[in-house]
Protein backbone atom coordinates (compact mmCIF):
# COMPACT_ATOMS: atom_id res chain seq x y z
CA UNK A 1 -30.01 -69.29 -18.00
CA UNK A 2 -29.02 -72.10 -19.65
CA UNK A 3 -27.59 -72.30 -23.43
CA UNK A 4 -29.88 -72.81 -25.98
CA UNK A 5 -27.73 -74.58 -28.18
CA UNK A 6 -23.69 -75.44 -27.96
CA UNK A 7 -22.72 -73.80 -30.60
CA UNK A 8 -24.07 -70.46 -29.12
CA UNK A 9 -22.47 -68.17 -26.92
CA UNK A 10 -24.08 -65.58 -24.74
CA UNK A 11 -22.78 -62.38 -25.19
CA UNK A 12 -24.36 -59.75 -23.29
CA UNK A 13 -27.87 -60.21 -20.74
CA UNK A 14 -30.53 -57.82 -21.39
CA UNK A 15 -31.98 -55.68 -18.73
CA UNK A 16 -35.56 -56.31 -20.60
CA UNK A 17 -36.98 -56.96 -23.86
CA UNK A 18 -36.30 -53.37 -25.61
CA UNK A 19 -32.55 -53.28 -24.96
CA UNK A 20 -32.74 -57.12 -26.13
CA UNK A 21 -34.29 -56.66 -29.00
CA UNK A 22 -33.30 -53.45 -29.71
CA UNK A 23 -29.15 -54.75 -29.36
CA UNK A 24 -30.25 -58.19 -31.44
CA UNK A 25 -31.16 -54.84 -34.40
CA UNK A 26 -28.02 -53.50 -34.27
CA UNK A 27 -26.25 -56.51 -34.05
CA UNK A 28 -28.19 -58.11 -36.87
CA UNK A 29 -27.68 -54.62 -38.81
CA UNK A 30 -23.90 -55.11 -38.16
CA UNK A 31 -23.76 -58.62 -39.94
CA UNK A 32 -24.09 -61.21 -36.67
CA UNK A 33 -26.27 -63.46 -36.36
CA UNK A 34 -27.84 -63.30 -33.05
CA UNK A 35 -30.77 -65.15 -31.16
CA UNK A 36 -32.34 -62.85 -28.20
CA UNK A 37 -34.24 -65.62 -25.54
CA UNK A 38 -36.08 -64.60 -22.64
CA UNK A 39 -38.73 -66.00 -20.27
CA UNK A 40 -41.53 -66.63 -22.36
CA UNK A 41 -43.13 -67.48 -19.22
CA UNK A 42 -43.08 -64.30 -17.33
CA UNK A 43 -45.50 -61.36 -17.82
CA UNK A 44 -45.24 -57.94 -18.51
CA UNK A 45 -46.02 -57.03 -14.79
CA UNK A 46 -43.79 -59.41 -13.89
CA UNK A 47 -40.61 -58.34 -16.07
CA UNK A 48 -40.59 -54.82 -14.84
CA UNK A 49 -40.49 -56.33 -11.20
CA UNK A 50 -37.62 -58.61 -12.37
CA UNK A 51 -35.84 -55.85 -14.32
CA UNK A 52 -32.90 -55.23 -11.95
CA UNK A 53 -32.55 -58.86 -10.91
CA UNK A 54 -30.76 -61.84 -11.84
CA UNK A 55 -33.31 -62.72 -14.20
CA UNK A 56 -32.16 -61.23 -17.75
CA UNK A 57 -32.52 -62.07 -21.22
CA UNK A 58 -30.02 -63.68 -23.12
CA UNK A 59 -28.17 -62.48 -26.29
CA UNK A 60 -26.77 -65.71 -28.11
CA UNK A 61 -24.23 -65.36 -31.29
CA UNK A 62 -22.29 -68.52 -32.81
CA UNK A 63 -18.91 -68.89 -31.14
CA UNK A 64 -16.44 -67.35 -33.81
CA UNK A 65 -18.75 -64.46 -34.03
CA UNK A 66 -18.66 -63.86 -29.68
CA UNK A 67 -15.67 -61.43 -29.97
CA UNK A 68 -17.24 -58.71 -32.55
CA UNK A 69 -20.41 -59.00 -31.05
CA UNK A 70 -18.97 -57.73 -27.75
CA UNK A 71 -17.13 -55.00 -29.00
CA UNK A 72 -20.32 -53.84 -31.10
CA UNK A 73 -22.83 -54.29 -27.70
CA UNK A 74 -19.90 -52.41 -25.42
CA UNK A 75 -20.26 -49.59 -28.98
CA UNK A 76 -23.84 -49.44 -28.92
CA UNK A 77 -24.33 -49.02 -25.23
CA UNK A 78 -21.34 -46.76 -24.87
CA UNK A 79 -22.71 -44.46 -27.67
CA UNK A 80 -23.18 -40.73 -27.44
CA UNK A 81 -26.48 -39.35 -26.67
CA UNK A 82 -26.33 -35.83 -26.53
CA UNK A 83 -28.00 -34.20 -29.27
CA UNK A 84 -24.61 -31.68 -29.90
CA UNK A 85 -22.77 -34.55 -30.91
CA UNK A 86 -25.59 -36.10 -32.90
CA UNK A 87 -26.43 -33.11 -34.57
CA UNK A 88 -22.38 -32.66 -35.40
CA UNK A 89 -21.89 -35.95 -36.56
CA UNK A 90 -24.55 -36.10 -39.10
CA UNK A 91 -23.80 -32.60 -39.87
CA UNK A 92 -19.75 -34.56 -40.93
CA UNK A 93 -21.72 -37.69 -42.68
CA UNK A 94 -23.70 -35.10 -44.49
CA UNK A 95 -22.12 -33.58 -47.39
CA UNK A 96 -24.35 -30.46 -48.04
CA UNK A 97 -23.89 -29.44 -51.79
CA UNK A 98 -24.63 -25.54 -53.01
CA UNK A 99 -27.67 -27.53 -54.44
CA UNK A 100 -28.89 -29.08 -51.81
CA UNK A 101 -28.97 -25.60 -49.67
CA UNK A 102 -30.68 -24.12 -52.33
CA UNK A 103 -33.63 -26.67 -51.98
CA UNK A 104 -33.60 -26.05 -48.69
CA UNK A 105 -34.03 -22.44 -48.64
CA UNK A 106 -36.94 -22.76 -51.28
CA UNK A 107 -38.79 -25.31 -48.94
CA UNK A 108 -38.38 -22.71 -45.88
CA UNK A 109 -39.84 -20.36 -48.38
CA UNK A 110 -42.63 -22.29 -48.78
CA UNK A 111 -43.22 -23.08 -45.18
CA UNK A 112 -43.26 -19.71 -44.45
CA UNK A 113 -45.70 -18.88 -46.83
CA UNK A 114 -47.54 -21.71 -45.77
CA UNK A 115 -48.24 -20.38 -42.34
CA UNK A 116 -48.88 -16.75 -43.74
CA UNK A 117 -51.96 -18.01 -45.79
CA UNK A 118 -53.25 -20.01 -42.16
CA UNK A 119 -52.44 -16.81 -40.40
CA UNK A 120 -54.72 -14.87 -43.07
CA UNK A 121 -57.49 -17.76 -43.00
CA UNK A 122 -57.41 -16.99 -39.30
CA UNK A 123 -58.60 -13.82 -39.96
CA UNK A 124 -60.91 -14.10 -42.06
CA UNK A 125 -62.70 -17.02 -39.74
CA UNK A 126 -62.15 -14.39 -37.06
CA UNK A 127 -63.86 -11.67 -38.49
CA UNK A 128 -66.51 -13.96 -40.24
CA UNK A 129 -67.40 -14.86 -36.44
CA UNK A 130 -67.69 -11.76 -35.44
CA UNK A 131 -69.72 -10.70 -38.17
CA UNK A 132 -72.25 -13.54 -37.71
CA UNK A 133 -72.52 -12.41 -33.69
CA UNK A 134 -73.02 -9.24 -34.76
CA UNK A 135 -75.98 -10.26 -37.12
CA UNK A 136 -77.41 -13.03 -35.12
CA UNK A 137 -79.06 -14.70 -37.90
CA UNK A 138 -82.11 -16.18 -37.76
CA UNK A 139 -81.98 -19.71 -39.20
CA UNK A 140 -80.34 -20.82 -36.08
CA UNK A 141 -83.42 -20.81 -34.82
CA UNK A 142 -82.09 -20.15 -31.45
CA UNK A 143 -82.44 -16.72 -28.92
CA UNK A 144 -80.16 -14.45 -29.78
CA UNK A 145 -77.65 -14.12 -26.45
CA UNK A 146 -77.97 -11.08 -24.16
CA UNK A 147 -76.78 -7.87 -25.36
CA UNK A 148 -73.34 -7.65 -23.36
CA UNK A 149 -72.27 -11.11 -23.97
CA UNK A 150 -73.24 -11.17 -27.59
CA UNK A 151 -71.84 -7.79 -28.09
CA UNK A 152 -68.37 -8.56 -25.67
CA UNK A 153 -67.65 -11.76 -28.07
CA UNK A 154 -68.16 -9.13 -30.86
CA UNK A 155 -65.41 -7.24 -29.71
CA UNK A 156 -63.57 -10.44 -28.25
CA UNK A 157 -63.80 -11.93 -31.52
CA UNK A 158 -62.55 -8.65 -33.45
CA UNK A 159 -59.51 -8.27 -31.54
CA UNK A 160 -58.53 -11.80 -32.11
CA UNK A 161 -58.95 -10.56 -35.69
CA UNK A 162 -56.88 -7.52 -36.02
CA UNK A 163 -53.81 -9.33 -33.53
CA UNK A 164 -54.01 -12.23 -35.99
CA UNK A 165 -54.27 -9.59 -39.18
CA UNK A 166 -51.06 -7.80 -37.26
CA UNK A 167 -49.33 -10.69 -36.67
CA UNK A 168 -49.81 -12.50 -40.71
CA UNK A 169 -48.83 -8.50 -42.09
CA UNK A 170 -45.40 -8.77 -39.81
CA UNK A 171 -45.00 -12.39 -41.17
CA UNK A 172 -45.00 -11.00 -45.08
């Protein structure tokens, strides 16, 4: 692929448009000015058939800049990705104050209590069911179901009722 202009150099070619434009980011993010070019001319269907050949896309920098822009592409692509080591090194970048845990700990608190009121609304739209199956009411202006299935979602609906009931009174 040819230059776009002289005073560019091409620093790394793209498999396809997200590592492109995802490397022109960092790179951009980093300070360096950097101009991504590929085929405008070739369509999605196309690129993924070209994706392993020798038609790339082009990350351009200016000249001076060519040498910091490689080390931060060969950073970037040679980066971690295993959650452990994610997880520990933003557990080192974040400093955790006696403050901050204490917010936390109040906000898992209130989640928790959050999800004990659902598990109680569950209930009580459990039993409510049940209750209206039970009295079939007339302004739904429908026949009542047969006996045994009206009366085994009764029961159906009941026991969803008490295992929900059991499992909101183990939550509090």
């Amino acid at each position: 692929m040819n230059q776009p202009n002289s005073n560019l150099v091409e620093v790394h070619k793209a498999r396809d448009t997200w590592e492109g434009t995802l490397l022109t980011s960092y790179l951009r993010d980093n300070g360096i000015q950097t101009a991504f070019q590929g085929d405008p001319n070739v369509s999605f269907d196309m690129k993924e058939l070209l994706r392993n050949s020798d038609e790339a896309f082009g990350l351009f920098v200016l000249a001076p800049e060519a040498t910091r822009a490689k080390e931060l592409i060969a950073e970037f692509l040679s980066a971690a990705t295993d959650d452990s080591v994610l997880v520990e090194a933003a557990a080192q970048k974040l400093k955790v104050d006696k403050e901050t845990i204490h917010r936390l700990r109040g906000e898992l608190v209130e989640e928790r209590r959050t999800f004990e009121f659902l598990g109680w609304i569950g209930v009580a739209f459990l039993g409510a069911a049940a209750l209206l199956w039970v009295i079939w009411p007339a302004w739904l202006k429908i026949d009542a179901p047969p006996g045994v299935f009206r009366w085994l979602m009764v029961a159906l609906l009941t026991l969803g009722a008490v295992f929900a009931g059991n499992w909101a009174s183990k939550r509090v």
